[in-house]
Protein backbone atom coordinates (compact mmCIF):
# COMPACT_ATOMS: atom_id res chain seq x y z
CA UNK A 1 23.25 -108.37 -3.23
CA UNK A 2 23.83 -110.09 0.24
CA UNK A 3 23.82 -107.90 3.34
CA UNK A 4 25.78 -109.41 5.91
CA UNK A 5 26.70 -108.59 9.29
CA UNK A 6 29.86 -110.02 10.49
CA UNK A 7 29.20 -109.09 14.22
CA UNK A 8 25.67 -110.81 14.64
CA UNK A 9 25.65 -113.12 11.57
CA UNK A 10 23.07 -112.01 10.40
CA UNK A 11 22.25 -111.01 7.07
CA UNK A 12 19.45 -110.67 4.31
CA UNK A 13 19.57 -110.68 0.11
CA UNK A 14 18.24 -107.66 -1.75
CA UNK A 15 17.58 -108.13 -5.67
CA UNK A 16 19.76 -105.69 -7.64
CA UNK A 17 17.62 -102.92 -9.55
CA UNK A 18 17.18 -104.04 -13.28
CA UNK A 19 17.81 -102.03 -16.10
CA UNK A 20 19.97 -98.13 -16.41
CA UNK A 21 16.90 -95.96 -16.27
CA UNK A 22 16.09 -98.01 -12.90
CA UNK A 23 19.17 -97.98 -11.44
CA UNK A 24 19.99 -94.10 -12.50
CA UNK A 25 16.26 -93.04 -10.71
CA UNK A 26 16.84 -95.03 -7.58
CA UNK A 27 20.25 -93.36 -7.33
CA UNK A 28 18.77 -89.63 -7.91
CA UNK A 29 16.31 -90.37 -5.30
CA UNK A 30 18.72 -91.58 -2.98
CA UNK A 31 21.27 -88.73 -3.46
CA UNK A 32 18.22 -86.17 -3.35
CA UNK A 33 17.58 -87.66 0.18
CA UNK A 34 20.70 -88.34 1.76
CA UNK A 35 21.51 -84.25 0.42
CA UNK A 36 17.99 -82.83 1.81
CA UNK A 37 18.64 -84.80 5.49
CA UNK A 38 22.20 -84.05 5.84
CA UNK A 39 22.53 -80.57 4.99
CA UNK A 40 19.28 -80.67 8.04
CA UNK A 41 16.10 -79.56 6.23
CA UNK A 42 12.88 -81.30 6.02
CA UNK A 43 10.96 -79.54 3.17
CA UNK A 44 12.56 -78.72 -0.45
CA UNK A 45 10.81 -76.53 -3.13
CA UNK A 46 10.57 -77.07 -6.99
CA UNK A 47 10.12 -74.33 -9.58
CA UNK A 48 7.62 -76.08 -12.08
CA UNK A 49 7.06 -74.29 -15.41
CA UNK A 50 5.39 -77.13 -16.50
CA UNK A 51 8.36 -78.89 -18.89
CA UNK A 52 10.20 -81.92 -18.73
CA UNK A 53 13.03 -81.07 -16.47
CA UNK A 54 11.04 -79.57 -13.38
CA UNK A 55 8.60 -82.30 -13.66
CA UNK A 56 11.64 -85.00 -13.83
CA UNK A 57 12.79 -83.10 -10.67
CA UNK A 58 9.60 -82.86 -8.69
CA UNK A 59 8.74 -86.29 -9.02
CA UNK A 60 12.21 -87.44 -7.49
CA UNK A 61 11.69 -84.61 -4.75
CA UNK A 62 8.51 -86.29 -3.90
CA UNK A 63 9.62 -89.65 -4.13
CA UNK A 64 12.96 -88.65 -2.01
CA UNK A 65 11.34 -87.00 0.91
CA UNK A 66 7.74 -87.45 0.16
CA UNK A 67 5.10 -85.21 -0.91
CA UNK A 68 4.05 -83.86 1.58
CA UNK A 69 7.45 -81.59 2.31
CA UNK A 70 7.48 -80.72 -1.79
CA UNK A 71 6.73 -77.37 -2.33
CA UNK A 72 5.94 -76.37 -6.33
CA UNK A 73 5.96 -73.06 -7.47
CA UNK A 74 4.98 -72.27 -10.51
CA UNK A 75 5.99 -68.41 -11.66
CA UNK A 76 4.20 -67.67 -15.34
CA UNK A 77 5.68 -64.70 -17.00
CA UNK A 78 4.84 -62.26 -20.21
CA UNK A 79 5.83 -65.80 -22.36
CA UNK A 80 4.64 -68.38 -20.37
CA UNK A 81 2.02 -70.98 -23.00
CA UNK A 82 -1.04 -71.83 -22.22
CA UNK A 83 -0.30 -74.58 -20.72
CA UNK A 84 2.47 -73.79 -18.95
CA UNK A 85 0.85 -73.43 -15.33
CA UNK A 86 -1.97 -75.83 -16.46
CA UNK A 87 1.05 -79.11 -16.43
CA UNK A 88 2.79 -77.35 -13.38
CA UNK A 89 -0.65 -78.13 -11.92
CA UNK A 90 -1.37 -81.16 -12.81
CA UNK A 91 2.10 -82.75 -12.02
CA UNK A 92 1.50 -81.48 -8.59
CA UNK A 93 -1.97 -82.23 -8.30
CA UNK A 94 -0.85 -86.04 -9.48
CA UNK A 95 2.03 -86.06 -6.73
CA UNK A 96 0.05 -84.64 -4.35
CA UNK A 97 1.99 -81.53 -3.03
CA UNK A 98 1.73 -78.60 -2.49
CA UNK A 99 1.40 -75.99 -5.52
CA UNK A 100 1.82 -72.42 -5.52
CA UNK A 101 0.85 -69.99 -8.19
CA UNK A 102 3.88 -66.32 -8.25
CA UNK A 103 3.23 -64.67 -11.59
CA UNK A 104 6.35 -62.13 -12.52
CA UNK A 105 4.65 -60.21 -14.95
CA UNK A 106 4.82 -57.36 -12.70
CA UNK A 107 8.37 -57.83 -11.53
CA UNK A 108 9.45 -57.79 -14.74
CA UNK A 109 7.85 -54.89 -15.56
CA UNK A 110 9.31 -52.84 -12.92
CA UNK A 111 12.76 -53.76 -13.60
CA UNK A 112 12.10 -52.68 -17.29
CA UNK A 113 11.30 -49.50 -16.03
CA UNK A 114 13.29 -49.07 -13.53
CA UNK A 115 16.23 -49.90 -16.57
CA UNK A 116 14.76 -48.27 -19.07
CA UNK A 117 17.01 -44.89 -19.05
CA UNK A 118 19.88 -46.64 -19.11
CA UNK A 119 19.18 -49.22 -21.41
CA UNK A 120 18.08 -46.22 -24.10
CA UNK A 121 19.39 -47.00 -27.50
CA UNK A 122 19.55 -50.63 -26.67
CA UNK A 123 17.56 -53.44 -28.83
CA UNK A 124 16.25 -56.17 -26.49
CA UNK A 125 17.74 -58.61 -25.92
CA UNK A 126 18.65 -62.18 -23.84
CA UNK A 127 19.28 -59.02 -21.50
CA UNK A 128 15.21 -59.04 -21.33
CA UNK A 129 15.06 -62.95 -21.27
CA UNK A 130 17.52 -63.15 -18.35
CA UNK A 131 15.64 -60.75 -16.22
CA UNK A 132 12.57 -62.93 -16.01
CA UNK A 133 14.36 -66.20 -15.27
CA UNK A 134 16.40 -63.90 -12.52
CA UNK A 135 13.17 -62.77 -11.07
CA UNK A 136 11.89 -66.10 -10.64
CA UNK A 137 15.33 -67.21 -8.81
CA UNK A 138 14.53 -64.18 -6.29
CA UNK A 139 11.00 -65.36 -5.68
CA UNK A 140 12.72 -69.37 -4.91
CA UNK A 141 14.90 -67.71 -2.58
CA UNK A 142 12.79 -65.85 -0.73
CA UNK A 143 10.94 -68.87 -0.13
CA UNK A 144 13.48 -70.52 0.87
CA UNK A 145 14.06 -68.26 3.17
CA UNK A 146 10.97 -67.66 4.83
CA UNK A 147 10.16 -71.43 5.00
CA UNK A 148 13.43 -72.94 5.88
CA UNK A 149 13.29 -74.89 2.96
CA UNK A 150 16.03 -76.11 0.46
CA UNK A 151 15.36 -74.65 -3.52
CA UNK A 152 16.44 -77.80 -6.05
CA UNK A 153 17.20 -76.38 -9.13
CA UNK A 154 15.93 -78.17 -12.52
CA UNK A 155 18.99 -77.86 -15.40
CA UNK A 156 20.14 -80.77 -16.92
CA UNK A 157 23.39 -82.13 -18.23
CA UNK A 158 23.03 -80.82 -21.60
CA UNK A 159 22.12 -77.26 -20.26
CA UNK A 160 25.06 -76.89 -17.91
CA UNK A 161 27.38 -78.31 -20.43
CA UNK A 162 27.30 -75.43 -23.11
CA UNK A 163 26.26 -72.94 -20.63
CA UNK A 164 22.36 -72.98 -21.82
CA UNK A 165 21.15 -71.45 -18.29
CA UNK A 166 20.69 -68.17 -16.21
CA UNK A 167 23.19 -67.64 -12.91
CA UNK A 168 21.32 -66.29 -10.22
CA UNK A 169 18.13 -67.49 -12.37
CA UNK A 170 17.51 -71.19 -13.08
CA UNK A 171 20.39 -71.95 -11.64
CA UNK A 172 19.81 -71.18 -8.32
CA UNK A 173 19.04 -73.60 -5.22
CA UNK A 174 21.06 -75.64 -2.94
CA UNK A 175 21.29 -78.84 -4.94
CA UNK A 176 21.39 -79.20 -8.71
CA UNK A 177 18.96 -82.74 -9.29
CA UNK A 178 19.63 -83.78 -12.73
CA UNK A 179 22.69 -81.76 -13.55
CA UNK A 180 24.47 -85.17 -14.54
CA UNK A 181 21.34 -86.59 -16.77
CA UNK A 182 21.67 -85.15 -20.54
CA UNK A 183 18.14 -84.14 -21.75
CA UNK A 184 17.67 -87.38 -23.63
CA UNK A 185 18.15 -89.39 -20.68
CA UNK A 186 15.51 -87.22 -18.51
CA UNK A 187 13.24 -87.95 -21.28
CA UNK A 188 14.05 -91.40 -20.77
CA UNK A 189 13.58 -91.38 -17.02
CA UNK A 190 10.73 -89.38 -17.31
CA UNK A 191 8.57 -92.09 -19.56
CA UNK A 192 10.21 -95.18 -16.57
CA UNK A 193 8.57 -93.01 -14.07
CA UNK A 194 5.17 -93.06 -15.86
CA UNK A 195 5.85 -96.51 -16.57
CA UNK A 196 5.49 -97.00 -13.09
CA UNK A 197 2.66 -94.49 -12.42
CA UNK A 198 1.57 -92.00 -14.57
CA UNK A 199 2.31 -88.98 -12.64
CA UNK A 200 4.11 -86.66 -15.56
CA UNK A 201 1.50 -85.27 -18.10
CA UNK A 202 1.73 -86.52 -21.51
CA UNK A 203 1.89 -82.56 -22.73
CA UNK A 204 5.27 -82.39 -20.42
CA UNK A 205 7.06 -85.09 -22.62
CA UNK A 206 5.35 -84.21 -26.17
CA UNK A 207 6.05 -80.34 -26.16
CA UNK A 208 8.82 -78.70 -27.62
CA UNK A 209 11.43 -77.74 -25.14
CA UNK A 210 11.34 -73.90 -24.51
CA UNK A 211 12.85 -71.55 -21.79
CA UNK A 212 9.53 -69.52 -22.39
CA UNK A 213 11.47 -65.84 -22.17
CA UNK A 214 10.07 -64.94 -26.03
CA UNK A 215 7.67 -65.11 -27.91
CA UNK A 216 7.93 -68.68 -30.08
CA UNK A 217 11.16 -69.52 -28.49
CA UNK A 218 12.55 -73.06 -28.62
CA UNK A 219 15.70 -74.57 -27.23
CA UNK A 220 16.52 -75.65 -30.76
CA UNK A 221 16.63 -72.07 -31.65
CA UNK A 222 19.95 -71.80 -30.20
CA UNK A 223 20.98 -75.38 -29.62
CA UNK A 224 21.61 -78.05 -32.01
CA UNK A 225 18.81 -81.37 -31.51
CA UNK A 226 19.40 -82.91 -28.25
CA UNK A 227 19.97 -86.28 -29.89
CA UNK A 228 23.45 -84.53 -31.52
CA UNK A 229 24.30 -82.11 -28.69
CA UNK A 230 24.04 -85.22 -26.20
CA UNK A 231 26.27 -87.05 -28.19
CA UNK A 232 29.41 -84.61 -28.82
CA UNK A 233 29.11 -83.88 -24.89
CA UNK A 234 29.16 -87.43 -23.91
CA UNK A 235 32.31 -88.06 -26.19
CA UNK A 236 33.93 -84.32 -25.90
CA UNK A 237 33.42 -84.54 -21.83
CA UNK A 238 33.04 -88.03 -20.75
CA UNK A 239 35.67 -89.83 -23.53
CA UNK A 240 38.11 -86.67 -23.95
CA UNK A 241 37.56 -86.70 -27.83
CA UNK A 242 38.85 -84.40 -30.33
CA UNK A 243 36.22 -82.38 -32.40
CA UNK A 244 38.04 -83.91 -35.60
CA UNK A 245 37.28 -87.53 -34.27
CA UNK A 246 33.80 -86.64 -32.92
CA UNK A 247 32.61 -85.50 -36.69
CA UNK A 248 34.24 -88.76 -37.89
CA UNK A 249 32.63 -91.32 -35.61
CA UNK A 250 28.89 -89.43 -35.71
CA UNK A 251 29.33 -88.18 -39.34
CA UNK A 252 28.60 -84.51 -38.19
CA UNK A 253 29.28 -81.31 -39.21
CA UNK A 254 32.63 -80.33 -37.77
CA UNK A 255 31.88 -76.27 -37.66
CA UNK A 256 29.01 -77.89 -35.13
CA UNK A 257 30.71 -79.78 -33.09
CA UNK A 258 33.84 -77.66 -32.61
CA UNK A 259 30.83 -74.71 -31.98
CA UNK A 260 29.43 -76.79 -28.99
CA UNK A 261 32.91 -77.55 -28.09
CA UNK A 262 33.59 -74.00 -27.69
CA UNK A 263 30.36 -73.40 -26.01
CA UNK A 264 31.54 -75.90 -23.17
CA UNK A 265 34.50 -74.34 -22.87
CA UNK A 266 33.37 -70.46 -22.46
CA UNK A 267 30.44 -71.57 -19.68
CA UNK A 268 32.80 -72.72 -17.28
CA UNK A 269 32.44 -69.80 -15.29
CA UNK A 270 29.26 -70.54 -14.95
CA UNK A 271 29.48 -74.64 -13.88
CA UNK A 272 32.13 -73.33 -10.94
CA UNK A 273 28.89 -71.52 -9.61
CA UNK A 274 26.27 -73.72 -9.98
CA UNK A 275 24.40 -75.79 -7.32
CA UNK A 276 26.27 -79.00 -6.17
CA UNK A 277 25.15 -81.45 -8.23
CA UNK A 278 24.57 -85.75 -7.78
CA UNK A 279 26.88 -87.56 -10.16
CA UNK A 280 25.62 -90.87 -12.02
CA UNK A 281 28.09 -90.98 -14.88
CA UNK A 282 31.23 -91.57 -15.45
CA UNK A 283 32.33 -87.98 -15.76
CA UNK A 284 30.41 -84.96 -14.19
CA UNK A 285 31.03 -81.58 -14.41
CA UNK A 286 31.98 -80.32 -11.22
CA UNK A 287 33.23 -83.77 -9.78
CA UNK A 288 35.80 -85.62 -12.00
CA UNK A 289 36.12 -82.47 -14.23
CA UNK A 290 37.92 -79.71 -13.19
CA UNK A 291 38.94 -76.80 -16.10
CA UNK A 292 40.09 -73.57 -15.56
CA UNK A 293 37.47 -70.84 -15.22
CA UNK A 294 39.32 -68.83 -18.00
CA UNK A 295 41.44 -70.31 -20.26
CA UNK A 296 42.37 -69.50 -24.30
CA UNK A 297 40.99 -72.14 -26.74
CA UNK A 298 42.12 -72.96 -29.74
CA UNK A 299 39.04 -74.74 -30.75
């Protein structure tokens, strides 16, 4: 690329980033920057439970407004593994910022009791789940508040798309990161960053991926693999592909991808109140994809 000033004539040449994963980072750090300076704050703060998508997210913080105004917080609950707080820690301790330790154990416990009359003759259930990741949004916030500092929340693509996240939980902040990279590409991102430095521990990108709010829970519990999931949402939201020619071109299940389908379609209520989000693709939700909040489907 050729910089050129047509007033002075002056001008310099700047190599163009090589390769997607590159180019999609630089951008994220860029758009985290330019967000964080022009909506006039100085320090952000990171939940960090220790998986791939907070640790994707704190390393752009620190790289987009350095890490010495990243704030991690790191907020174990009755679920949390082992090693939960011990990545959290690490990640932070590797990007050099600042870590805080807010357990919610007893937060959640009050609310249970607090609910418990009125929840009698109730089983538990994501009722219990959502409570947690809502008491860890409050403890953001209040950070937030008493610091004057900007919360980035940590859902990706994949996550927003079929409504796999908590309002006024997760999905709480002032500036939704990674909202427009699918969970395949933050893995992807996430081994370019270590490429360049290994910052992210290797227990981050080998683990399982888990919200943590039961006991043996795992995203593919409730979600189809990633791998398949990513692909029906790039062709269902990006391409505007039937469900009947999305089974055909990957060979899947059609019950499957007309369920994620319909999964897309019922959390839009939740996409028109999420964080803003910084758009790399073609297509993100919130930008060049506008659906009514409530609409019948036929799918």
């Amino acid at each position: 690329m050729i910089y050129f000033d047509s007033n002075q004539f002056t001008g310099d040449i700047h190599p163009q980033i090589e390769g997607e994963d590159a180019s999609a980072y630089t951008a994220l750090v860029l758009g985290t920057r330019d967000y964080v300076r022009k909506c006039g704050f100085r320090q952000v703060i990171v939940g960090l439970s220790g998986g791939i998508d907070s640790a994707l997210t704190g390393v752009i913080a620190a790289d987009a407004v350095g890490p010495e105004n990243v704030i991690g917080v790191g907020m174990p609950g009755p679920y949390s593994s082992k090693g939960s707080i011990g990545d959290a820690r690490a990640l932070a301790e590797n990007l050099g910022i600042r870590f805080e330790v807010l357990p919610i154990n007893e937060v959640f416990a009050s609310y249970n009791k607090i609910l418990r009359q009125v929840f009698t003759g109730y089983k538990e259930d994501v009722t219990e789940e959502n409570i947690q990741s809502r008491a860890r949004g409050t403890m953001l916030m209040a950070l937030s508040n008493k610091l004057g500092a900007i919360v980035l929340s940590t859902g990706n693509k994949s996550e927003l798309g079929v409504g796999y996240c908590t309002l006024y939980g997760d999905m709480v902040g002032g500036l939704a990161v990674i909202s427009d990279v699918p969970k395949t590409m933050v893995y992807r991102l996430s081994r370019y960053v270590n490429s360049q430095r290994a910052v992210i521990p290797a227990a981050s990108l080998e683990k399982p991926p888990s919200a943590e709010l039961r006991a043996g829970q795992k995203d593919s519990d409730t979600l189809p693999p990633y791998e398949v999931l990513d692909a029906i949402l790039e062709d269902y939201v990006e391409e505007s592909h039937s469900a009947e020619q999305i089974a055909a071109d990957h060979k899947f299940d059609l019950k499957l991808v007309r369920r994620v389908i319909c999964m897309v379609e019922r959390s839009e209520y939740k996409r028109q109140q999420a964080a803003p989000g910084l758009k790399i693709s073609a297509k993100a939700f919130g930008y060049g994809r506008r659906f009514p909040i409530a609409a019948k489907s036929d799918i």
